[in-house]
PDB file of N, CA and C in Angstrom:
ATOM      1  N   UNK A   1      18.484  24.262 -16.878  1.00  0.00           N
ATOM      2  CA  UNK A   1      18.100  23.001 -16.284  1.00  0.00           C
ATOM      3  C   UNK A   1      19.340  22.275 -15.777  1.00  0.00           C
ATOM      4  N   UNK A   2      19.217  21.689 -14.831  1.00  0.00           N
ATOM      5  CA  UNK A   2      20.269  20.840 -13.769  1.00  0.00           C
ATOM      6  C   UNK A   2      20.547  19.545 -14.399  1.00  0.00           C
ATOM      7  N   UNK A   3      21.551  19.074 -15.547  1.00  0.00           N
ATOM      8  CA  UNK A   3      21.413  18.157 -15.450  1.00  0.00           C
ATOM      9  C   UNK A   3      22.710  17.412 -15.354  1.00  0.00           C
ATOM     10  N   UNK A   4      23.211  16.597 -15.470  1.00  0.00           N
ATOM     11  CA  UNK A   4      24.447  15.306 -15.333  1.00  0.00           C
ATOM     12  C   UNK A   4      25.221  16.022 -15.617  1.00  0.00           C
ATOM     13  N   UNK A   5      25.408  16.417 -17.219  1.00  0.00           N
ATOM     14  CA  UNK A   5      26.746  16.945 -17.336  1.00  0.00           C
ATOM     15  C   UNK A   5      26.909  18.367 -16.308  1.00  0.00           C
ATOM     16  N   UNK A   6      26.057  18.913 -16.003  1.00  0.00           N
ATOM     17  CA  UNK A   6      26.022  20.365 -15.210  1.00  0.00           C
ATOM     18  C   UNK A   6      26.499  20.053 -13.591  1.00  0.00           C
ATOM     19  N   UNK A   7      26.074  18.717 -13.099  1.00  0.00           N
ATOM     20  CA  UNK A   7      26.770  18.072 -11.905  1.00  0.00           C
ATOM     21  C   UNK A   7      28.516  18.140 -11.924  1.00  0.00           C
ATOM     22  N   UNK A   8      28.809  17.815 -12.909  1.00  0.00           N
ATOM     23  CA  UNK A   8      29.810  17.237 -12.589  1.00  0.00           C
ATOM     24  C   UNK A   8      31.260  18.123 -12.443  1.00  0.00           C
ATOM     25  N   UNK A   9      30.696  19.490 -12.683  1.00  0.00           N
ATOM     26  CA  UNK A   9      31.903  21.149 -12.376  1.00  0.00           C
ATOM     27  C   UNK A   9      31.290  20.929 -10.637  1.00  0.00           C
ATOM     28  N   UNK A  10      30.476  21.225  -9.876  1.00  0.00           N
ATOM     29  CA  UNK A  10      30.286  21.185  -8.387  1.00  0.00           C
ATOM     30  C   UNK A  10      31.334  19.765  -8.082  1.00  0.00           C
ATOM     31  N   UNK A  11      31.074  18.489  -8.454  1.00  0.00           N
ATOM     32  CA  UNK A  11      31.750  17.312  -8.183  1.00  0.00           C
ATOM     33  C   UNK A  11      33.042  17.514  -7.973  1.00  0.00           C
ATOM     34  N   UNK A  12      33.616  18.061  -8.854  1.00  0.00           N
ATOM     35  CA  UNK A  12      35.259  18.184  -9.307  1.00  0.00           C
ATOM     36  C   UNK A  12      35.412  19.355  -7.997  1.00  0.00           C
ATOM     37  N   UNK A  13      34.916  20.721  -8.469  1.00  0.00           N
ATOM     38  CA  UNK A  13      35.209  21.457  -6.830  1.00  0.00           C
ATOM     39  C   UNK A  13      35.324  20.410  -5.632  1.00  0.00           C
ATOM     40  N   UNK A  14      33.964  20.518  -5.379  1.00  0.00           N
ATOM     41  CA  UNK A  14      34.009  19.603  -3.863  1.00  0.00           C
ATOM     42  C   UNK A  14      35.283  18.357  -3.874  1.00  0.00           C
ATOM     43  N   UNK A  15      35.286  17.918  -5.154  1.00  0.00           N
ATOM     44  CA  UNK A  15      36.262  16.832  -4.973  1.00  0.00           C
ATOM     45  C   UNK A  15      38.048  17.900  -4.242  1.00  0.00           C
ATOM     46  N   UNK A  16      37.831  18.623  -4.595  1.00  0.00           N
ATOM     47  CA  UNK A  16      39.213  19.819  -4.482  1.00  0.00           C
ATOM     48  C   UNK A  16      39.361  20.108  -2.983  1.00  0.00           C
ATOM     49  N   UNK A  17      38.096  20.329  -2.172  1.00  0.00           N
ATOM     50  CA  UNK A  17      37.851  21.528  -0.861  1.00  0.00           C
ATOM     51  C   UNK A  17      39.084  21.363  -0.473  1.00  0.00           C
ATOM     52  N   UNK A  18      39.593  22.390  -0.186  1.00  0.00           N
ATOM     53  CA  UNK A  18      40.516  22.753   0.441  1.00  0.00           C
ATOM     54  C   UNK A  18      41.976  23.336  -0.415  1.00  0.00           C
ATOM     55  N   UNK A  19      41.725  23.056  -1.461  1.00  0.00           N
ATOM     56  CA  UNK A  19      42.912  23.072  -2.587  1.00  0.00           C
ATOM     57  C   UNK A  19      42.503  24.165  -3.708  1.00  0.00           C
ATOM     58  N   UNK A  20      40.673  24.646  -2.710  1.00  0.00           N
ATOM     59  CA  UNK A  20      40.123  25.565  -4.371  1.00  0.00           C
ATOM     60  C   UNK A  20      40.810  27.014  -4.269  1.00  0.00           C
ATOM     61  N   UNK A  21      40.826  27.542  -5.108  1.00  0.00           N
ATOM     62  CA  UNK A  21      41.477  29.465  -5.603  1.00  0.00           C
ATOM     63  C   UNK A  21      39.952  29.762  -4.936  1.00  0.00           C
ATOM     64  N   UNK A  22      40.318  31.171  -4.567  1.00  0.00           N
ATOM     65  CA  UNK A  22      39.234  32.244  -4.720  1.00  0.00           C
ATOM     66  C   UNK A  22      38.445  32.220  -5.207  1.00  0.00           C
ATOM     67  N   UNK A  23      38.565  31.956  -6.523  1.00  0.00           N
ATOM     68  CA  UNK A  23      37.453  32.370  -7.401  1.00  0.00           C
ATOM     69  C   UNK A  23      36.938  30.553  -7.898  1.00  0.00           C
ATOM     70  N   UNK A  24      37.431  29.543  -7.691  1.00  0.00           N
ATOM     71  CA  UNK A  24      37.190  28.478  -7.797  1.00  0.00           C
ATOM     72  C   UNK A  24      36.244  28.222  -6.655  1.00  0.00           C
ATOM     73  N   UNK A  25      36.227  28.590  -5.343  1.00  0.00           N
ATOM     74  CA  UNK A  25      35.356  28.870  -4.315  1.00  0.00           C
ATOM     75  C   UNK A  25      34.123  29.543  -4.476  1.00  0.00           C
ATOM     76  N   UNK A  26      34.011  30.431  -5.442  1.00  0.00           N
ATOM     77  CA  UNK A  26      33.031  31.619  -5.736  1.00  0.00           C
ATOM     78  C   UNK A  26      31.998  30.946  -6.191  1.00  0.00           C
ATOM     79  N   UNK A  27      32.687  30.094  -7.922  1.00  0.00           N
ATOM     80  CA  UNK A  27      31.917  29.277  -8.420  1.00  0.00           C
ATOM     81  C   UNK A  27      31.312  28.223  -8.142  1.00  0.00           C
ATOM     82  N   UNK A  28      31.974  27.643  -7.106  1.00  0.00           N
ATOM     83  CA  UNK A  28      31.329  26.260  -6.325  1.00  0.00           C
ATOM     84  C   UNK A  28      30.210  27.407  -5.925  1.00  0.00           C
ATOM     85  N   UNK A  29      30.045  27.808  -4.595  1.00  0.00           N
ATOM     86  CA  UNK A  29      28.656  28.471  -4.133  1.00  0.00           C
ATOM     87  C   UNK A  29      28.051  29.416  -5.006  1.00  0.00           C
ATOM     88  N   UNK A  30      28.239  29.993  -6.288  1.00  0.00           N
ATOM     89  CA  UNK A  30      27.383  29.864  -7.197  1.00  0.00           C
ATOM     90  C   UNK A  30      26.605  28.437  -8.197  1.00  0.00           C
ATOM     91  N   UNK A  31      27.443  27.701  -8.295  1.00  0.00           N
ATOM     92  CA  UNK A  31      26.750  26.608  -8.594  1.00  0.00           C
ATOM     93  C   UNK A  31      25.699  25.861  -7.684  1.00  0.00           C
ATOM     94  N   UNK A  32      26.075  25.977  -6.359  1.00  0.00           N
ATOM     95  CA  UNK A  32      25.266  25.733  -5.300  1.00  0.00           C
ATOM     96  C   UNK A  32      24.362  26.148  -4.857  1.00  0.00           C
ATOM     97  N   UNK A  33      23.987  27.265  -4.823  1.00  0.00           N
ATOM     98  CA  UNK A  33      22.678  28.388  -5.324  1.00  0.00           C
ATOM     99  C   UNK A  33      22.282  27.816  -6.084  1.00  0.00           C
ATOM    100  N   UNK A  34      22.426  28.306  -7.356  1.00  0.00           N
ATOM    101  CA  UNK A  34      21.672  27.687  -8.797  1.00  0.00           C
ATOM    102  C   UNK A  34      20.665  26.255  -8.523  1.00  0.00           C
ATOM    103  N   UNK A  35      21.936  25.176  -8.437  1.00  0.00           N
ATOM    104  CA  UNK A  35      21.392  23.607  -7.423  1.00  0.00           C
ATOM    105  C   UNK A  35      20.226  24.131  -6.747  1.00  0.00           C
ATOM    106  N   UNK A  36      20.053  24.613  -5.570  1.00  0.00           N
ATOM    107  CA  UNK A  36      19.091  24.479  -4.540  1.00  0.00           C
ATOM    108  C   UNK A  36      18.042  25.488  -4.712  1.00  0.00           C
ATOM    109  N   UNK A  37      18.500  26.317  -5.742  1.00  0.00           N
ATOM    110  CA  UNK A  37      17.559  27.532  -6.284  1.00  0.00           C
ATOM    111  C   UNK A  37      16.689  26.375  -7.328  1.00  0.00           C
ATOM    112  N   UNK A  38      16.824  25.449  -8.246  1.00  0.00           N
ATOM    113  CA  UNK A  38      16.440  24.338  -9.143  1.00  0.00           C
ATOM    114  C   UNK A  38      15.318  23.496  -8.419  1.00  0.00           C
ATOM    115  N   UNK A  39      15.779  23.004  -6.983  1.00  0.00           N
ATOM    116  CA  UNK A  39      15.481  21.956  -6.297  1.00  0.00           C
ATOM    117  C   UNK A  39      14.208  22.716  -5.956  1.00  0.00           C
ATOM    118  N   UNK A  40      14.304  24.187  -5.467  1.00  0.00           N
ATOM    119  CA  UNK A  40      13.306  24.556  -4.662  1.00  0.00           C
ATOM    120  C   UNK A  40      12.078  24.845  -5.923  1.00  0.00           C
ATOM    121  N   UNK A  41      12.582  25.425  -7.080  1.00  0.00           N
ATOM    122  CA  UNK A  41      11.514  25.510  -7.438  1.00  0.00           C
ATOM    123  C   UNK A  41      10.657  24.517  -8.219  1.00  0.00           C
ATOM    124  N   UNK A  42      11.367  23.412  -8.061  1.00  0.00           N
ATOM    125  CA  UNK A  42      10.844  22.029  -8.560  1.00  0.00           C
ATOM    126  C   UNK A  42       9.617  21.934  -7.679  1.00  0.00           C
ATOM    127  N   UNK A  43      10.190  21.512  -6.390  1.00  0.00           N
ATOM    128  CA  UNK A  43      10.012  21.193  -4.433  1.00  0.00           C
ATOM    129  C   UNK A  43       8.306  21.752  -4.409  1.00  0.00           C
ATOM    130  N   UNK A  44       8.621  23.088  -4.775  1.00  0.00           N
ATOM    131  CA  UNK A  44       7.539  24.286  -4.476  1.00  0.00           C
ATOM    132  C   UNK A  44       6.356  24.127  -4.736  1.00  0.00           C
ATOM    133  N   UNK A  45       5.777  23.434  -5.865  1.00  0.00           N
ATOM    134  CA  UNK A  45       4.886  22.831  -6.216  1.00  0.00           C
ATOM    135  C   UNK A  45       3.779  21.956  -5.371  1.00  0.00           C
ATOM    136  N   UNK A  46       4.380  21.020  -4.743  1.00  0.00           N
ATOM    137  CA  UNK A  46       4.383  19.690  -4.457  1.00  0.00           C
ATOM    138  C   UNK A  46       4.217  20.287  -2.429  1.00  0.00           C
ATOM    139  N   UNK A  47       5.167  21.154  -2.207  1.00  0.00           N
ATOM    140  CA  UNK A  47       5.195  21.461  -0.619  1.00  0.00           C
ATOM    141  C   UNK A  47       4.160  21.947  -0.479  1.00  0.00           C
ATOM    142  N   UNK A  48       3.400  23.308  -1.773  1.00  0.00           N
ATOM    143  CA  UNK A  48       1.798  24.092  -1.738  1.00  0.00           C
ATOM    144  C   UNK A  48       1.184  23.060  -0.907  1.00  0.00           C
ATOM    145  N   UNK A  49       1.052  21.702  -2.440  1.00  0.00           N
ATOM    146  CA  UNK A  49      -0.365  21.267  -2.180  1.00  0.00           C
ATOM    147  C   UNK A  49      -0.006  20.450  -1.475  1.00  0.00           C
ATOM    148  N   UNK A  50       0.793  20.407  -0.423  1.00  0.00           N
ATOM    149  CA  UNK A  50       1.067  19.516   0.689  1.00  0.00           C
ATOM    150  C   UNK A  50       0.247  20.481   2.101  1.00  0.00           C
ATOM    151  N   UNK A  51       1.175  21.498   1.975  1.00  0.00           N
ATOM    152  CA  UNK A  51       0.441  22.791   2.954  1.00  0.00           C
ATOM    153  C   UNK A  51      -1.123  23.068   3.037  1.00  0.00           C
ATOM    154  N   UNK A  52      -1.655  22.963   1.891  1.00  0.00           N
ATOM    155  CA  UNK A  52      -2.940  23.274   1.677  1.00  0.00           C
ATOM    156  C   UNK A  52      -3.591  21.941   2.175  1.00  0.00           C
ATOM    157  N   UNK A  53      -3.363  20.461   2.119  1.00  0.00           N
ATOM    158  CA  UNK A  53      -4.013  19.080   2.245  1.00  0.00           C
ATOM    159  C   UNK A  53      -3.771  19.434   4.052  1.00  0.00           C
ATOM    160  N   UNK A  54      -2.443  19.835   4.467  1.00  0.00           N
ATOM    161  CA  UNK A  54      -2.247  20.311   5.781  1.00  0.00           C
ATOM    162  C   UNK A  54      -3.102  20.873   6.315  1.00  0.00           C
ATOM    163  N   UNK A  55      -3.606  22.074   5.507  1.00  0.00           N
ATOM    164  CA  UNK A  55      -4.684  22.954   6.235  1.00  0.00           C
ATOM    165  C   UNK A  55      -6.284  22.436   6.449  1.00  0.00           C
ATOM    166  N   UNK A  56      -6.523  21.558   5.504  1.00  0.00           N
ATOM    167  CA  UNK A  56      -7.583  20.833   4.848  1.00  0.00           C
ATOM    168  C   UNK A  56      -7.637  20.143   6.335  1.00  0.00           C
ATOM    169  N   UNK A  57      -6.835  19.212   6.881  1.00  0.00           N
ATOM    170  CA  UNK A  57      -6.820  18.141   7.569  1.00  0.00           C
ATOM    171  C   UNK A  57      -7.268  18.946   9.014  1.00  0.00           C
ATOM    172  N   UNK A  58      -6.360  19.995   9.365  1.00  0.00           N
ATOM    173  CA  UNK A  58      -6.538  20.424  10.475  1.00  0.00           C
ATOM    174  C   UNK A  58      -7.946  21.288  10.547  1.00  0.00           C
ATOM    175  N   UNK A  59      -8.499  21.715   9.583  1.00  0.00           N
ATOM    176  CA  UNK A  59      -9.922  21.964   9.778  1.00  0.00           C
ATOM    177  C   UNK A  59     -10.973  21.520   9.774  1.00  0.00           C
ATOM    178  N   UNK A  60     -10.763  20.207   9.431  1.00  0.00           N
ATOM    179  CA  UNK A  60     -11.812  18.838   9.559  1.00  0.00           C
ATOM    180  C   UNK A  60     -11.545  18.587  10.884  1.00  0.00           C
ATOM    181  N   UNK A  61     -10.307  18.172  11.774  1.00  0.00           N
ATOM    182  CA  UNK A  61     -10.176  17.621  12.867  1.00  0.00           C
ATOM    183  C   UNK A  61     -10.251  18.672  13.525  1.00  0.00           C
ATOM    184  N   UNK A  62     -10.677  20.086  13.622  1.00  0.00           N
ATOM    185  CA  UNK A  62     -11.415  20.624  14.566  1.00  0.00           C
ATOM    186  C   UNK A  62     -12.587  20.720  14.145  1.00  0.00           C
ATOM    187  N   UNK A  63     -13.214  20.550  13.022  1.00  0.00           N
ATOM    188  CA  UNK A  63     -14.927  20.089  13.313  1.00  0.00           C
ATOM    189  C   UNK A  63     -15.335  18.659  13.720  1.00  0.00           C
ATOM    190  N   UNK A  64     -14.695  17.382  13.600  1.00  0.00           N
ATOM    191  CA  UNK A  64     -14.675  16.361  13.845  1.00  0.00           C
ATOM    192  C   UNK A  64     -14.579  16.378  16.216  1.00  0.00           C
ATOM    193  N   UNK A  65     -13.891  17.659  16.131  1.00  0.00           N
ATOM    194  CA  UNK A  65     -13.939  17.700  18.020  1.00  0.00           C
ATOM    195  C   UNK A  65     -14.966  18.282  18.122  1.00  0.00           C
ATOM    196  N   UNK A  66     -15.267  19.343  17.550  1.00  0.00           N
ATOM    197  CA  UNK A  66     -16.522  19.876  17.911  1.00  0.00           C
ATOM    198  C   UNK A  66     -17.906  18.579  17.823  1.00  0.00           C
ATOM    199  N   UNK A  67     -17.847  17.874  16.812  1.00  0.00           N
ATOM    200  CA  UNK A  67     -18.757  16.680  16.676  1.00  0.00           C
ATOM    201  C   UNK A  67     -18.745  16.086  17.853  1.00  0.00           C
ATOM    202  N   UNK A  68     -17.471  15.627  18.348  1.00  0.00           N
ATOM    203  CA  UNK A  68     -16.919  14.671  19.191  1.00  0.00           C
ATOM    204  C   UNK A  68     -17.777  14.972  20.667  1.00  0.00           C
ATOM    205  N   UNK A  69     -17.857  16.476  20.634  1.00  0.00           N
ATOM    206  CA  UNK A  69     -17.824  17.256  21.885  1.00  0.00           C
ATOM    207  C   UNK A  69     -19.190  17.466  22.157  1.00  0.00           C
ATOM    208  N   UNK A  70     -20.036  17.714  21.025  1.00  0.00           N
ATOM    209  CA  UNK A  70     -21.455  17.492  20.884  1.00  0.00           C
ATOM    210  C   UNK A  70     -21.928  16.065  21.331  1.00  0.00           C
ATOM    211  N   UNK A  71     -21.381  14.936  20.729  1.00  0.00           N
ATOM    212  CA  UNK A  71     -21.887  13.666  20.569  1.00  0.00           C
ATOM    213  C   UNK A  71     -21.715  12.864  21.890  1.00  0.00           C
ATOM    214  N   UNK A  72     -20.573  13.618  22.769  1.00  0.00           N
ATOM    215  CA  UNK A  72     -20.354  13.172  24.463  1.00  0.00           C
ATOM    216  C   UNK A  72     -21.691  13.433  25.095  1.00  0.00           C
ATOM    217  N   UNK A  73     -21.769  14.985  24.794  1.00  0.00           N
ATOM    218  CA  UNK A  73     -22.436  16.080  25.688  1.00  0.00           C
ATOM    219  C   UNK A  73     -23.781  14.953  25.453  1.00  0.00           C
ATOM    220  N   UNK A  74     -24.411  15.061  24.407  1.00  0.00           N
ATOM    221  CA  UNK A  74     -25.855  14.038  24.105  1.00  0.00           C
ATOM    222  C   UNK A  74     -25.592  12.427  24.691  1.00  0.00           C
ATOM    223  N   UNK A  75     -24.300  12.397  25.028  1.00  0.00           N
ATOM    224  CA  UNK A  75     -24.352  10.519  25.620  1.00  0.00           C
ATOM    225  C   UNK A  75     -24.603  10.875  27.028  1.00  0.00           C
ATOM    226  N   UNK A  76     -24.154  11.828  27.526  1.00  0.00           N
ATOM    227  CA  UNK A  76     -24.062  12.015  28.977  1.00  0.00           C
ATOM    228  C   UNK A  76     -25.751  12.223  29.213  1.00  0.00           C
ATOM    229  N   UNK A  77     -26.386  13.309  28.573  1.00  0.00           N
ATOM    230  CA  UNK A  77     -27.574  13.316  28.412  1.00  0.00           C
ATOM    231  C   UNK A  77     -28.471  12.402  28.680  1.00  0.00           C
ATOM    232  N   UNK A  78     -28.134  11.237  27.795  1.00  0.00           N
ATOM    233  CA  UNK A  78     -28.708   9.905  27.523  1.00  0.00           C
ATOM    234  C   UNK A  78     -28.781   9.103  28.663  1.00  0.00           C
ATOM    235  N   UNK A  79     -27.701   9.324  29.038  1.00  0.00           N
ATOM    236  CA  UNK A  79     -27.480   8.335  30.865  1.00  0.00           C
ATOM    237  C   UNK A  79     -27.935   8.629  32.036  1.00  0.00           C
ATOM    238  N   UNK A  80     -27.790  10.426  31.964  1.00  0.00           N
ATOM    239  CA  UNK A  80     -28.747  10.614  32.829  1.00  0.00           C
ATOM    240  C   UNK A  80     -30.033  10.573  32.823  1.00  0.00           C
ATOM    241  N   UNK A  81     -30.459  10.716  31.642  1.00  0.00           N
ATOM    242  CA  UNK A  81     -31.957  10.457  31.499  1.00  0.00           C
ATOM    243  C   UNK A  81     -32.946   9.067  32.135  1.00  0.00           C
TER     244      UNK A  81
END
């Protein structure tokens, strides 16, 4: 788990860039992985049932045109009548 004290080895790198060793470099973008490897699978959850409310929406608002498209077609109907 990602937490405060685990921040603060990335902090100290980045605080360095440019001054890091080889292998002080390595560990920054392994720690940085890890970080965004954490974030995502937090993220992942939450983006699903975002995607899925996404899909939800866009298949109502193409039956809502089809309604739309029906409910013209019967006004036009109406007027000419």
């Amino acid at each position: 788990m990602w937490d405060e004290a685990k921040q603060q080895r990335p902090n100290e790198l980045q605080g360095q860039e440019g001054r890091l060793t080889e292998q002080e470099k390595q560990a920054l973008e392994q720690l940085l992985c890890e970080l965004e490897h954490e974030e995502w699978n937090t993220l992942r959850p939450a983006l699903e049932r975002l995607r899925r409310e996404q899909e939800q929406l866009q298949e109502q608002g193409g039956r809502l045109r089809v309604e739309n498209a029906v409910l013209a077609a019967l006004a036009a109907r109406q007027m000419v009548a």
